[in-house]
N, C-alpha and C. Protein backbone atom coordinates (compact mmCIF):
# COMPACT_ATOMS: atom_id res chain seq x y z
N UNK A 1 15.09 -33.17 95.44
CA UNK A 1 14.29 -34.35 95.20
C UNK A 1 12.91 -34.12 95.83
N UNK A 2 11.89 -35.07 95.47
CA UNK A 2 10.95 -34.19 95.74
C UNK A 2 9.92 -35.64 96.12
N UNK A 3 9.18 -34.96 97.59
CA UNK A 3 8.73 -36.43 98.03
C UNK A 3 7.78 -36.81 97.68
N UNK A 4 7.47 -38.32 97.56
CA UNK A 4 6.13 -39.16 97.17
C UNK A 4 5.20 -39.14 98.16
N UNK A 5 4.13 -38.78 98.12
CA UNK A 5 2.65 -38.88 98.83
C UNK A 5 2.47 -39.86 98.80
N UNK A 6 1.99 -40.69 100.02
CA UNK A 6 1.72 -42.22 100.38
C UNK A 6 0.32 -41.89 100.55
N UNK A 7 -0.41 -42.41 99.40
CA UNK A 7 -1.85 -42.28 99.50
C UNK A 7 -2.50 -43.60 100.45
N UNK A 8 -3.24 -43.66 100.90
CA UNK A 8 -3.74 -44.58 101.58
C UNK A 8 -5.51 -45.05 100.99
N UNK A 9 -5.92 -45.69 101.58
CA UNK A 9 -7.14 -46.46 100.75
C UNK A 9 -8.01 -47.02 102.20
N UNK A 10 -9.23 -46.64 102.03
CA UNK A 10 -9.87 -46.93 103.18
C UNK A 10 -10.94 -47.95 102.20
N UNK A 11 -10.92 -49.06 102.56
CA UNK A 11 -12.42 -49.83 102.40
C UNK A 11 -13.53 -50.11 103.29
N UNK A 12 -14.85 -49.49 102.81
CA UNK A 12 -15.70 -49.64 104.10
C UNK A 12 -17.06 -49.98 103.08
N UNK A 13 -17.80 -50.58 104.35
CA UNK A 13 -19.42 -51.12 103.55
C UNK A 13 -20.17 -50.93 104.64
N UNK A 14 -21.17 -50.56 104.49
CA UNK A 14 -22.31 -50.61 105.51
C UNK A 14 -23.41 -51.55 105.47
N UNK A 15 -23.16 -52.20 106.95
CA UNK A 15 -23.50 -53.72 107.11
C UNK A 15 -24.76 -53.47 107.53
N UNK A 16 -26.11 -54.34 106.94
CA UNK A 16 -27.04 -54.14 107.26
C UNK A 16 -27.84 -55.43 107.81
N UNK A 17 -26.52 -56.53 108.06
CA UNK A 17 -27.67 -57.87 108.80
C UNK A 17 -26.37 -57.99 109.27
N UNK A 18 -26.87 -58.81 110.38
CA UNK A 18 -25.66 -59.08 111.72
C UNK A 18 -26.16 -60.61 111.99
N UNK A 19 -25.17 -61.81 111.95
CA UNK A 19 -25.15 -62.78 111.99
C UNK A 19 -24.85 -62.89 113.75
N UNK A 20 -25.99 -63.47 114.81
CA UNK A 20 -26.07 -63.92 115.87
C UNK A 20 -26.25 -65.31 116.23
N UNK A 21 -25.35 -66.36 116.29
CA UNK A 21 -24.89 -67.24 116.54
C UNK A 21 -25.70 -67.81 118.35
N UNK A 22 -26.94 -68.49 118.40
CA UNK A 22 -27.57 -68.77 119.58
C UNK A 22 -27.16 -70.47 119.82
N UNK A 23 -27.08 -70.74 121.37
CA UNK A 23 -27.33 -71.74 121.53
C UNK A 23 -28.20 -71.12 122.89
N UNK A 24 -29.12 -71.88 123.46
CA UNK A 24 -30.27 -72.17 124.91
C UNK A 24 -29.99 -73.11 125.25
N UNK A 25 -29.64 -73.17 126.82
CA UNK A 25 -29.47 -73.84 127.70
C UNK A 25 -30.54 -73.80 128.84
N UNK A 26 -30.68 -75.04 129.67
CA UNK A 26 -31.89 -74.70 130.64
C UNK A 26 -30.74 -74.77 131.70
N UNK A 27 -31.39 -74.29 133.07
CA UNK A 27 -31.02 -74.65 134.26
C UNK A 27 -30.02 -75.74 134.50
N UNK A 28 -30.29 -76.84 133.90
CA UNK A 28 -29.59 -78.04 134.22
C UNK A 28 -28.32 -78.16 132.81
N UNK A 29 -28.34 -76.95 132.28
CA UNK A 29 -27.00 -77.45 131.43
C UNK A 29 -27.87 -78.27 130.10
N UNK A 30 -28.89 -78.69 129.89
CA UNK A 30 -29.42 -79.90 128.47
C UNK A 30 -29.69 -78.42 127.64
N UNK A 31 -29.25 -79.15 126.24
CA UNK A 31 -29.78 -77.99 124.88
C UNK A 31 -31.21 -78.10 124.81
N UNK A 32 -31.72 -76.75 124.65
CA UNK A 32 -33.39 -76.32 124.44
C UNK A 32 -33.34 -75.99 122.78
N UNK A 33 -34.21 -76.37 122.12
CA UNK A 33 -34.68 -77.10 121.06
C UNK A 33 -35.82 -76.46 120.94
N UNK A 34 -36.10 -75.94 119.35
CA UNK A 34 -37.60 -75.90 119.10
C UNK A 34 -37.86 -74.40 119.60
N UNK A 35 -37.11 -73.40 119.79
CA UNK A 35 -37.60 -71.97 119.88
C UNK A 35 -37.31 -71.07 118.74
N UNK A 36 -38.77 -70.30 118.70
CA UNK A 36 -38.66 -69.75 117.64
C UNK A 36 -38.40 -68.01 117.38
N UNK A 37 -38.84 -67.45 116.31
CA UNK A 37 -37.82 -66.04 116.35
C UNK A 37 -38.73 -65.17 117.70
N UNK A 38 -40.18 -65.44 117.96
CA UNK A 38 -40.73 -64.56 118.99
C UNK A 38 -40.33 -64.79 120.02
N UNK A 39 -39.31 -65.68 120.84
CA UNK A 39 -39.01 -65.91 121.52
C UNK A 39 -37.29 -65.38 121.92
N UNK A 40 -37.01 -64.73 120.87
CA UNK A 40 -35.68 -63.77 121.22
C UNK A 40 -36.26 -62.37 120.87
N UNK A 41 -34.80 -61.23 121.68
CA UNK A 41 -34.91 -59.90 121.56
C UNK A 41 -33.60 -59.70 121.43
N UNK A 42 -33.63 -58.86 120.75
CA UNK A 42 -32.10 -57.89 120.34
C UNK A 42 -31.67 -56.70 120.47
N UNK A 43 -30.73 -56.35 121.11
CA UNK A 43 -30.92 -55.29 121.83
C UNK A 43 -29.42 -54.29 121.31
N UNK A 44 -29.16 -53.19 120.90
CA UNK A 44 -27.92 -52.49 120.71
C UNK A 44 -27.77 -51.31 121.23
N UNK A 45 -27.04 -50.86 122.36
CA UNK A 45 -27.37 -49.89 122.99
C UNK A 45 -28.12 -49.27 123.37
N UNK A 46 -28.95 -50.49 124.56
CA UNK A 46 -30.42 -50.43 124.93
C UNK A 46 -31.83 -50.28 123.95
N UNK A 47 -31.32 -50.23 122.78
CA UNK A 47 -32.04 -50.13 121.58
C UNK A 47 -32.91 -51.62 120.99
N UNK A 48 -34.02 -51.92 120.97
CA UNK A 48 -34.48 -53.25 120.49
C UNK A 48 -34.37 -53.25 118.87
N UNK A 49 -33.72 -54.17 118.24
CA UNK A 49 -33.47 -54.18 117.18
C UNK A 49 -34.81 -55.45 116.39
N UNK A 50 -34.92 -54.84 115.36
CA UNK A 50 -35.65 -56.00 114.44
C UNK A 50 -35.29 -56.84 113.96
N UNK A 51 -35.56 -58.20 114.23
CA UNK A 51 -35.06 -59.30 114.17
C UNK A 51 -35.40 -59.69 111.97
N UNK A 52 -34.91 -59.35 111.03
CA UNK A 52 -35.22 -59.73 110.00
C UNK A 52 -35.06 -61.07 109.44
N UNK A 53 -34.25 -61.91 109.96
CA UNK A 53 -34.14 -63.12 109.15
C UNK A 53 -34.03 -63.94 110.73
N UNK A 54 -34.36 -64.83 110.66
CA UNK A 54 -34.37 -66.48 111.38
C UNK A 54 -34.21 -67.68 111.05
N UNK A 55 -33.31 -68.07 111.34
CA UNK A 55 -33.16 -69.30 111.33
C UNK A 55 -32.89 -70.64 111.87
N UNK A 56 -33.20 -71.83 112.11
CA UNK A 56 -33.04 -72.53 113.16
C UNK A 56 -32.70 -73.85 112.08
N UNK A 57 -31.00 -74.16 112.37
CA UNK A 57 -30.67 -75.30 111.35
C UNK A 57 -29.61 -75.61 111.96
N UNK A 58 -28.97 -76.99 111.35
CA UNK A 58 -27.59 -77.33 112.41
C UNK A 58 -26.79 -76.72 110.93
N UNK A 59 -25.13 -76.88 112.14
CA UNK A 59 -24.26 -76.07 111.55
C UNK A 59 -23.17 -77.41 111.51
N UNK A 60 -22.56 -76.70 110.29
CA UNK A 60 -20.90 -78.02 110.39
C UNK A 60 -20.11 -78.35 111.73
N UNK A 61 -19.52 -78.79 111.85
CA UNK A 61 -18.92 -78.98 113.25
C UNK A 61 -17.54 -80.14 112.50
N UNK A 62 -16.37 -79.28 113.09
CA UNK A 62 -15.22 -80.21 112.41
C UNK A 62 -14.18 -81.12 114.01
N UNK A 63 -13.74 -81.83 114.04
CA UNK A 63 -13.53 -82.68 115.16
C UNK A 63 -12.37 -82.93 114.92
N UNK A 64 -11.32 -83.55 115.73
CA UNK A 64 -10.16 -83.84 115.31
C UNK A 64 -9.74 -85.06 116.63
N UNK A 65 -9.09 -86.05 116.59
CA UNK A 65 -8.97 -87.06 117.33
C UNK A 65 -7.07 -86.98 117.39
N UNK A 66 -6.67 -87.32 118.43
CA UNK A 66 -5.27 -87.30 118.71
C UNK A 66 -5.03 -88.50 119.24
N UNK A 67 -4.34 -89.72 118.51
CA UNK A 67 -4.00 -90.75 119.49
C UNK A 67 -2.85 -90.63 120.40
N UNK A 68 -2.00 -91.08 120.97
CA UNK A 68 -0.45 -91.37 121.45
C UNK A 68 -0.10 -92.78 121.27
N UNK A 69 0.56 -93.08 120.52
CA UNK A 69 0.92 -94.25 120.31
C UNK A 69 2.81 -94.28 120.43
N UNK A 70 2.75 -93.48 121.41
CA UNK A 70 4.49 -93.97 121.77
C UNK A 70 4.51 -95.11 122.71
N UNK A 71 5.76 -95.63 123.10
CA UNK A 71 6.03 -96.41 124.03
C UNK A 71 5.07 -96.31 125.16
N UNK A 72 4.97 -95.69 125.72
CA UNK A 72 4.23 -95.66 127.58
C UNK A 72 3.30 -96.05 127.03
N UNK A 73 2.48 -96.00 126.02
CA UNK A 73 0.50 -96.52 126.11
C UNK A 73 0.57 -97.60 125.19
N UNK A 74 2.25 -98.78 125.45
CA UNK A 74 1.65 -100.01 124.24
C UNK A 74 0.65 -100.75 124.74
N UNK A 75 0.19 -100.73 126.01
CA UNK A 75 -0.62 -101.57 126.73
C UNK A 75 -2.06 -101.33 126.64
N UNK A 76 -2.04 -99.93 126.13
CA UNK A 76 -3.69 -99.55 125.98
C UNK A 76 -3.87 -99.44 124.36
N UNK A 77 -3.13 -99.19 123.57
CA UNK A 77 -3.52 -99.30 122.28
C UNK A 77 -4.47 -100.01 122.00
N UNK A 78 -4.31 -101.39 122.50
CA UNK A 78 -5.84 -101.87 121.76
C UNK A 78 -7.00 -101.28 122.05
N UNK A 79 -7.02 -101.09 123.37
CA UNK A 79 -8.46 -100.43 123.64
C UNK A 79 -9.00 -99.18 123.14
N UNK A 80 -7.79 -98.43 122.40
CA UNK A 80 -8.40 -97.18 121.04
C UNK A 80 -8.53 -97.52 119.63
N UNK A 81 -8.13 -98.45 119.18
CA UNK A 81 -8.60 -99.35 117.97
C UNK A 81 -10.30 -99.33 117.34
């Protein structure tokens, strides 16, 4: 009998923009607002990279709320209403 070759399959792409996800904070913890692309640097193995695209926009944000409404909290229910 005679054996089957398990070919394998490599998929690859060469990525040429890299999505960097910023938030700025000051000293005191409040969000900083209003900075623009000259005001960052990018760096990849000590290497400064060129910043090609910028953008400054809000993003989705999904939330989720959990009540408890068993026995122990019948007394506070109203006050999550």
């Amino acid at each position: 009998m005679r054996a089957r070759r398990i070919r394998r399959y490599v998929i690859s792409h060469t990525v040429n923009l890299v999505e960097l996800p910023v938030t700025v904070r000051d000293r005191k913890g409040r969000f900083v607002s209003g900075l623009e692309q000259p005001n960052f640097r990018v760096y990849e193995n000590g290497q400064m990279q060129e910043i090609t695209l910028f953008r400054s926009e809000d993003i989705p944000v999904a939330a989720g709320l959990v009540v408890d409404h068993s026995g122990s909290m019948g007394s506070k229910r109203e006050r999550s209403d």
